[in-house]
N, C-alpha and C. Protein backbone atom coordinates (compact mmCIF):
# COMPACT_ATOMS: atom_id res chain seq x y z
N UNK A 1 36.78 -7.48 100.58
CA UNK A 1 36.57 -7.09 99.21
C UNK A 1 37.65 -7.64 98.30
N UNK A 2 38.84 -8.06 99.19
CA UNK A 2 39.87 -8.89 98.07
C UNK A 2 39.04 -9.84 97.07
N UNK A 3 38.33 -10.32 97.48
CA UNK A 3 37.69 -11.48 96.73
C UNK A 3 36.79 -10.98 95.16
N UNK A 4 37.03 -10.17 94.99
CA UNK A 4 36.49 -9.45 93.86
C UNK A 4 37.21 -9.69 92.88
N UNK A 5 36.79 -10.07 91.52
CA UNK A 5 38.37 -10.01 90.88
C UNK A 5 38.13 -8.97 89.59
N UNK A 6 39.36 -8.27 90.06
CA UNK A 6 39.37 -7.39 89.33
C UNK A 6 39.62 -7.43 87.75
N UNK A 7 39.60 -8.78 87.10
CA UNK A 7 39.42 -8.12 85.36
C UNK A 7 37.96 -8.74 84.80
N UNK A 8 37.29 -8.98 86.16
CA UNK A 8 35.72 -9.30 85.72
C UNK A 8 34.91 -8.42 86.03
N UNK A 9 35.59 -7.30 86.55
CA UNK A 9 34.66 -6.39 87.33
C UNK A 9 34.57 -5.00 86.23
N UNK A 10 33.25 -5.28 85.43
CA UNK A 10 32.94 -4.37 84.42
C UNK A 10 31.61 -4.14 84.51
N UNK A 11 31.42 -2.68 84.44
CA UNK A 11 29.89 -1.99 84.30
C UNK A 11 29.63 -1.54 82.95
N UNK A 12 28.56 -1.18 82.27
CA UNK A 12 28.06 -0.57 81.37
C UNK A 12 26.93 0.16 82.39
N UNK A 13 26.49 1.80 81.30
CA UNK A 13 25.48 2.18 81.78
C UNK A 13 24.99 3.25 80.44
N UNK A 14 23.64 3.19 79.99
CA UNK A 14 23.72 4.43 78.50
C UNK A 14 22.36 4.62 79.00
N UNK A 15 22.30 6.09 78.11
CA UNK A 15 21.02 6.54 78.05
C UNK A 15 21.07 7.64 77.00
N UNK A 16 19.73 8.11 76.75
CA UNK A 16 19.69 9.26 75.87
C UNK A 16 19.79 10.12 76.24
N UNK A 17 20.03 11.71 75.80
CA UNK A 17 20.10 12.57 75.69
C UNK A 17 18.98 13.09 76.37
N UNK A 18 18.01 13.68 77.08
CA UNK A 18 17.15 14.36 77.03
C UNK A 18 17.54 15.59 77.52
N UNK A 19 16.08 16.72 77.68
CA UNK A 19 16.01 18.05 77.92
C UNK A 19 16.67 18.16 79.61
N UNK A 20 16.11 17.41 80.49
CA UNK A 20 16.23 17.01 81.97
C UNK A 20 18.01 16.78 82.00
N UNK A 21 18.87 16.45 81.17
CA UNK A 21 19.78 15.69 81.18
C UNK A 21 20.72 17.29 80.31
N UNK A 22 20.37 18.30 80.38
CA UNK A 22 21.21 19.16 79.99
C UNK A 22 21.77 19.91 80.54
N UNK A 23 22.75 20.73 80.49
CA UNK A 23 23.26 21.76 80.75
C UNK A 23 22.44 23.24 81.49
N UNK A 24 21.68 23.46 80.86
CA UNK A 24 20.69 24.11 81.09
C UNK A 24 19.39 23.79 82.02
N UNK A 25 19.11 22.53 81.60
CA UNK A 25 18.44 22.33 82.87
C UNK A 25 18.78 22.01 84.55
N UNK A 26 20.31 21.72 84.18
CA UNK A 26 20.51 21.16 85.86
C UNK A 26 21.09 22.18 86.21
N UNK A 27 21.14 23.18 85.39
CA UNK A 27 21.84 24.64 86.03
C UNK A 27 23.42 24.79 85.85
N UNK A 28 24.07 24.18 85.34
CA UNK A 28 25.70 23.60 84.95
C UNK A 28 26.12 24.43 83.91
N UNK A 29 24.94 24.85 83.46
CA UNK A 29 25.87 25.63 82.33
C UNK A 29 24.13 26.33 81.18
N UNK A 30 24.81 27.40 80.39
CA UNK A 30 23.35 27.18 79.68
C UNK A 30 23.04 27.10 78.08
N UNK A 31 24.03 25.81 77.25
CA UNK A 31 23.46 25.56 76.51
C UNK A 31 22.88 24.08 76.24
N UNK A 32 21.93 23.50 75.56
CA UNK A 32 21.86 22.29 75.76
C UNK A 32 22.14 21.24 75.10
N UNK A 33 23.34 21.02 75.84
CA UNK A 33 23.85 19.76 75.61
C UNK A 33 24.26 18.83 76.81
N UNK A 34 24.58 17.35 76.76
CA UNK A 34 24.79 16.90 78.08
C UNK A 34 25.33 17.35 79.22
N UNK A 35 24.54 17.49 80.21
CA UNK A 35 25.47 18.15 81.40
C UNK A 35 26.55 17.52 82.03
N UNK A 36 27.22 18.03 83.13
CA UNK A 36 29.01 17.55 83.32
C UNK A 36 27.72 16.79 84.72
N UNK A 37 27.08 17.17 85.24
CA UNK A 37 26.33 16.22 86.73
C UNK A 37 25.78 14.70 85.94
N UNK A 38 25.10 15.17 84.59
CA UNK A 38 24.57 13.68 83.93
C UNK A 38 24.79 12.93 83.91
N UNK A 39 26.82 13.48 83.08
CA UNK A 39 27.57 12.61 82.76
C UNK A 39 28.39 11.56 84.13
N UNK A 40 28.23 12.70 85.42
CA UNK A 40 28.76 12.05 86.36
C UNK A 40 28.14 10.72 86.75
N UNK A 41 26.63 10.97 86.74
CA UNK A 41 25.47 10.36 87.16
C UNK A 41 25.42 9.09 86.33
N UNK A 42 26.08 9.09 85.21
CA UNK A 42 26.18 7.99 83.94
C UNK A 42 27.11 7.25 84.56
N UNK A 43 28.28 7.71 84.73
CA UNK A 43 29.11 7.16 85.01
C UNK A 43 29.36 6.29 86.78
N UNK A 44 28.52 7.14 87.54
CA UNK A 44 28.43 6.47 88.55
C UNK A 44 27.36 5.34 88.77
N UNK A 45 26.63 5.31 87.73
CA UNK A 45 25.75 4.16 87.42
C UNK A 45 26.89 2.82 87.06
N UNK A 46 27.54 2.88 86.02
CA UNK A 46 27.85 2.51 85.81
C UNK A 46 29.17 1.29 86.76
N UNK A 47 29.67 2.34 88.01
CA UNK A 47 30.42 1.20 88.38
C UNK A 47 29.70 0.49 89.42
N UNK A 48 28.22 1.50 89.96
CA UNK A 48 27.29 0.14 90.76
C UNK A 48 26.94 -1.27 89.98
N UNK A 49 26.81 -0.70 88.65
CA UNK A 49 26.62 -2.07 88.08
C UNK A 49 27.38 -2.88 88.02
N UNK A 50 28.96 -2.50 87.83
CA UNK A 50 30.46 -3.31 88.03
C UNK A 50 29.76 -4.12 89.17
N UNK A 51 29.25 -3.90 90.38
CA UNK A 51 29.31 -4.48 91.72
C UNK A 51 28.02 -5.29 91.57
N UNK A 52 27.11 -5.15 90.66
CA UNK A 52 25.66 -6.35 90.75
C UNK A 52 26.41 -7.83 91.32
N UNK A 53 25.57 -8.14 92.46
CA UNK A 53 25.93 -9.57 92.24
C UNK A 53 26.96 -10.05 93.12
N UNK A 54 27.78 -8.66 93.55
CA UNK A 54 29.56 -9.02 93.82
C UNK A 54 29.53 -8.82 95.88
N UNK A 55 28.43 -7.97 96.14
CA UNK A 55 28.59 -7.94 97.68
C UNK A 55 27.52 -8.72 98.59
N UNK A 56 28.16 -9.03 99.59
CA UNK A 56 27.33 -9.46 100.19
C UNK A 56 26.15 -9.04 100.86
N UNK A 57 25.12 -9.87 100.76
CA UNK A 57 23.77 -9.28 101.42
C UNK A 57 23.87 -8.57 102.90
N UNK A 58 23.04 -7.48 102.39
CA UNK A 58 23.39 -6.12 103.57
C UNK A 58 24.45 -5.14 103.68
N UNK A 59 25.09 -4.92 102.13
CA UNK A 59 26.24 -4.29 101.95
C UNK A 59 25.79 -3.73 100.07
N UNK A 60 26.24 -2.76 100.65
CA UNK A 60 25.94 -1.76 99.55
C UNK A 60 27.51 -0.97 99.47
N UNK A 61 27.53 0.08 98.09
CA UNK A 61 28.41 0.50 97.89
C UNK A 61 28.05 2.08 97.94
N UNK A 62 28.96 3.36 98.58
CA UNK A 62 28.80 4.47 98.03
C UNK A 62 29.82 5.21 97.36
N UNK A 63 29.28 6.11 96.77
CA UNK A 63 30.13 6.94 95.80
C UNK A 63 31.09 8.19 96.77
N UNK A 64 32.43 8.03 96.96
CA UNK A 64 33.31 8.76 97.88
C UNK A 64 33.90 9.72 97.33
N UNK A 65 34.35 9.76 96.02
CA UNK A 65 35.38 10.60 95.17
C UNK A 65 34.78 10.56 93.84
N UNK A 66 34.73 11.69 92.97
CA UNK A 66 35.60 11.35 91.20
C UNK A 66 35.90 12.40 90.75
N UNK A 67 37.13 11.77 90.24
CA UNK A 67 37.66 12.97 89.45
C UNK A 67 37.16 12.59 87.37
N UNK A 68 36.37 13.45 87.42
CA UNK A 68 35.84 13.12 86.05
C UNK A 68 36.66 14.60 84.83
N UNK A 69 36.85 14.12 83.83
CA UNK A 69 37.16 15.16 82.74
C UNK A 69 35.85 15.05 81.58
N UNK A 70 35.83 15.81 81.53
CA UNK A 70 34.14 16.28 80.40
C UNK A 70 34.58 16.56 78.96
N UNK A 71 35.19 15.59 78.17
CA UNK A 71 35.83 15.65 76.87
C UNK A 71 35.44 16.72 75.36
N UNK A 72 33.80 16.09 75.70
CA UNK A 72 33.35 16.93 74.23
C UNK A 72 32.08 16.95 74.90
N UNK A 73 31.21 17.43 74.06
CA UNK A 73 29.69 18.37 74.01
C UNK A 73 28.84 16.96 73.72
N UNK A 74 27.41 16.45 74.38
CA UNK A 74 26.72 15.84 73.18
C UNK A 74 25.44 16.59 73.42
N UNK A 75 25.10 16.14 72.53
CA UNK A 75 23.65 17.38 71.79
C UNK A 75 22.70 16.33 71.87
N UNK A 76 21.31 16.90 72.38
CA UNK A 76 20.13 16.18 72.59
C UNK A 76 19.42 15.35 71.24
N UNK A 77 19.38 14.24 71.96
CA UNK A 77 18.87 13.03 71.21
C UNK A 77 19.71 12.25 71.09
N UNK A 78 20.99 12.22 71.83
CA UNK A 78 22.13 11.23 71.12
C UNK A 78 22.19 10.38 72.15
N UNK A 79 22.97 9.28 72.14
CA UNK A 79 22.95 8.22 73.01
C UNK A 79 24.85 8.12 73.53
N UNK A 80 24.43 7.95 74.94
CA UNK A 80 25.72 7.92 75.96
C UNK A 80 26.16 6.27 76.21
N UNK A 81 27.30 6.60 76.55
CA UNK A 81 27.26 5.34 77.28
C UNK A 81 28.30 5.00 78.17
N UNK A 82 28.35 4.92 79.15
CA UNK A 82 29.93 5.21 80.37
C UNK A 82 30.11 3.13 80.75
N UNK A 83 31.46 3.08 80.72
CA UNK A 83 31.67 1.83 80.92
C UNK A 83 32.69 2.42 81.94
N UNK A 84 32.62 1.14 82.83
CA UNK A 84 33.26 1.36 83.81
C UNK A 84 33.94 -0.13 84.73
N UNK A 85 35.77 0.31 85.24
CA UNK A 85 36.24 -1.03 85.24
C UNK A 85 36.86 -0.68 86.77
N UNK A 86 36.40 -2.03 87.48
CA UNK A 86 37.07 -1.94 88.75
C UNK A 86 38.93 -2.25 88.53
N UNK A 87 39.63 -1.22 89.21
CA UNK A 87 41.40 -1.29 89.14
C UNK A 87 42.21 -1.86 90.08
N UNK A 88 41.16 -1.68 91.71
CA UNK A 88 41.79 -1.72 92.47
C UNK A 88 40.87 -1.57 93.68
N UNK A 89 40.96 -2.95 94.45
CA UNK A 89 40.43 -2.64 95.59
C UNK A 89 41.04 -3.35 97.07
N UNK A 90 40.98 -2.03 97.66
CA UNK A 90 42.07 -2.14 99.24
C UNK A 90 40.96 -1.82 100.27
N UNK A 91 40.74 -3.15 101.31
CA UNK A 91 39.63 -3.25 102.12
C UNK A 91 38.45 -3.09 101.62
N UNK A 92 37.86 -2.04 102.33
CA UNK A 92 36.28 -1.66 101.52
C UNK A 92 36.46 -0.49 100.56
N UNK A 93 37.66 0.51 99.99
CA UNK A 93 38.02 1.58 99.04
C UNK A 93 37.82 0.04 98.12
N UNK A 94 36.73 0.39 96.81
CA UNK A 94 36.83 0.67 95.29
C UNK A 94 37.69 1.11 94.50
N UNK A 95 38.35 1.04 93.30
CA UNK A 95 38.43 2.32 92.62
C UNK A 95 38.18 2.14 91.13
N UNK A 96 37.59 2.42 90.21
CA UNK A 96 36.96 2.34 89.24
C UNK A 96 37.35 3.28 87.99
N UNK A 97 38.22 3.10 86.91
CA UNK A 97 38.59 3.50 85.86
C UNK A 97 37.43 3.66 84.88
N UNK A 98 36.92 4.64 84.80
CA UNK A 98 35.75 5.18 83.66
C UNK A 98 35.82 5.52 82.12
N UNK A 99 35.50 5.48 81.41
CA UNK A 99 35.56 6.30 80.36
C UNK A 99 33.74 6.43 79.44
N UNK A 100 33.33 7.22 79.06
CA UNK A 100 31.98 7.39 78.61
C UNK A 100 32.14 7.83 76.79
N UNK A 101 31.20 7.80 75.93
CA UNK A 101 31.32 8.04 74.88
C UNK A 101 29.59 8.17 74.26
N UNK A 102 29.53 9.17 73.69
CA UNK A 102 28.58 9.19 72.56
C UNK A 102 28.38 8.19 71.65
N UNK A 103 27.35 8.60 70.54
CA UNK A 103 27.80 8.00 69.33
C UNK A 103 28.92 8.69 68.11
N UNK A 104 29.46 9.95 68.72
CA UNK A 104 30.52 9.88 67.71
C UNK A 104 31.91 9.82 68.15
N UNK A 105 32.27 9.76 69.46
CA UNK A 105 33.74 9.98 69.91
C UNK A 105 33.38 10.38 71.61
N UNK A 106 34.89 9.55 72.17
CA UNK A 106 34.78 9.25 73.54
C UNK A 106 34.64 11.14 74.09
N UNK A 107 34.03 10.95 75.15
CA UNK A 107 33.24 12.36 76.16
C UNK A 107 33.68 12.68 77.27
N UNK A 108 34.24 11.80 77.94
CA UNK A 108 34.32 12.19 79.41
C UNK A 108 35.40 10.66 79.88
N UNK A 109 35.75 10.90 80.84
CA UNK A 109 36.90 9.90 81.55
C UNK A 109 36.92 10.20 82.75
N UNK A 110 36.93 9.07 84.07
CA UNK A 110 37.05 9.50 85.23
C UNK A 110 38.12 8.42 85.98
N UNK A 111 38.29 8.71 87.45
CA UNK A 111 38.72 7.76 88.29
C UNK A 111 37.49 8.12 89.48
N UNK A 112 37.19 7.31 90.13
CA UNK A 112 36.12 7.16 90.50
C UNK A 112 36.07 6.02 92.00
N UNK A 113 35.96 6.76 93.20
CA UNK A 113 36.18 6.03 94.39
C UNK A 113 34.92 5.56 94.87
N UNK A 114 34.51 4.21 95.83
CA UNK A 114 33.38 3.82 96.15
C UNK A 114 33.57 3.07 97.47
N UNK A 115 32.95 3.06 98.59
CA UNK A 115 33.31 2.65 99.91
C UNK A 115 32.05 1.81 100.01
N UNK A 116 32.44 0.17 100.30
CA UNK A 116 31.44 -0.50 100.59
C UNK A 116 30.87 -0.35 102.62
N UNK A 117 29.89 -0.53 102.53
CA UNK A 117 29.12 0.07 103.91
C UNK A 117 28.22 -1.50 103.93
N UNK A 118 27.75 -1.07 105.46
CA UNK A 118 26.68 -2.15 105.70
C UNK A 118 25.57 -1.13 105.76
N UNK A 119 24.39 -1.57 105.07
CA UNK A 119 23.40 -0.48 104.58
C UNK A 119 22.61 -0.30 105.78
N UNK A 120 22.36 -1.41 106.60
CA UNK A 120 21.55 -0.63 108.13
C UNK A 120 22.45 0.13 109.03
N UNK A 121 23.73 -0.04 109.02
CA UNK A 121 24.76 0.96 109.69
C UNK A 121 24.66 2.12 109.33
N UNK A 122 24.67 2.26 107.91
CA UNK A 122 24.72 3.40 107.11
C UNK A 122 23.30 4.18 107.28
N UNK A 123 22.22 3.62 107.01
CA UNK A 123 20.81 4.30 107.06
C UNK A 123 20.80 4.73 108.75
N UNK A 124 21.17 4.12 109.27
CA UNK A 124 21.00 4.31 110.90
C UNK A 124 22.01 5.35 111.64
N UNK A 125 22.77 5.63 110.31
CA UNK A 125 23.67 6.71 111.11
C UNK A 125 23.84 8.23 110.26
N UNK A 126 22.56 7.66 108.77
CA UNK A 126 21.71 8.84 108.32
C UNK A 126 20.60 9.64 109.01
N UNK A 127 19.87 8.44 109.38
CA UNK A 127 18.63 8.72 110.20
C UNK A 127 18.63 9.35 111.48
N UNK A 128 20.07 9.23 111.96
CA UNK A 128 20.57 9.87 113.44
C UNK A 128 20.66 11.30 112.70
N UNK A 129 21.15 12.04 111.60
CA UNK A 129 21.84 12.96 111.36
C UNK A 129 20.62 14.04 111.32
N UNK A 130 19.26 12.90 110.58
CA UNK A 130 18.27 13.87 110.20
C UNK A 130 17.50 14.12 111.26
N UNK A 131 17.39 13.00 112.57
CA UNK A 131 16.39 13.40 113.10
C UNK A 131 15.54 12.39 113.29
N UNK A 132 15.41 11.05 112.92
CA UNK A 132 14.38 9.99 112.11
C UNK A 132 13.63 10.47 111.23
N UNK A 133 14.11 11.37 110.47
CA UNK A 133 13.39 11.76 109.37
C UNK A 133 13.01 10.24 107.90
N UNK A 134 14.01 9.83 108.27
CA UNK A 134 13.69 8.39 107.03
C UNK A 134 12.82 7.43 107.91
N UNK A 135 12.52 7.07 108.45
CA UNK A 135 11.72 5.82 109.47
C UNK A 135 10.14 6.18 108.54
C-alpha cells in the first residue's frame, strides 16, 4: 500500500437530506435532522472513493475504526458533503482525515481507519462464520 500517494488520495461524497437519513428514523436520536450513523455513512463513502482506482484487483478496503465528532444539526432538505483525505498508510492500515459540511458551515470531522483485505479471503472467512449462508 506504500505505493499510494498520499496528497492524491482524495474522496468526495454528498447527498441530501432525507426523512430515511434522520435522527429519528435510524433511531439515534428523535428529532429530524441528519443522523450521527448518516453522517458516518457519508463519510465512510467518502474515503472508499479516496481508494477508486488505487487497489489492486481482488482487494477491497474495510472500514476498522472512526472516531467521528458531529459538529452541528442539518435539517431536511439540505445538502451534505464529507470529503475525505488519505494521511497515512502503514502496510494494509489506511488512515483517512475527514471533515463533512452542509450548505451553511462545517458538521462533523473524523479520523477514520480502513484495512485493505483480499475480498475472496474475506467473503470466505464470512461465509465460514455464517454457515454458507452467502453462497
Amino acid at each position: 500500500m506504500n505505493d499510494i500517494s498520499l496528497q492524491d488520495c482524495i474522496g468526495e461524497s454528498e447527498a441530501v437530506v432525507t426523512e430515511g437519513w434522520t435522527a429519528t428514523a435510524m433511531g439515534s436520536g428523535t428529532v429530524p435532522v441528519l443522523a450521527t450513523p448518516a453522517l458516518v455513512a457519508l463519510m465512510e463513502q467518502a474515503a472508499v472513493r479516496a481508494l477508486e482506482g488505487r487497489l489492486p484487483p481482488g482487494q477491497t478496503s474495510v472500514g476498522v475504526r472512526i472516531d467521528v465528532r458531529h459538529l452541528a444539526a442539518t435539517p431536511l432538505g439540505m445538502r451534505v458533503r464529507a470529503r475525505a483525505a488519505l494521511v497515512a498508510a502503514e502496510g494494509r492500515r489506511l488512515t483517512f482525515q475527514i471533515e463533512a459540511w452542509d450548505e451553511t458551515e462545517k458538521i462533523g470531522e473524523a479520523t477514520h481507519e480502513r484495512v485493505v483485505v483480499d475480498v475472496a479471503r474475506f467473503m470466505e472467512r464470512v461465509e465460514g462464520k455464517a454457515g454458507g449462508a452467502y453462497r
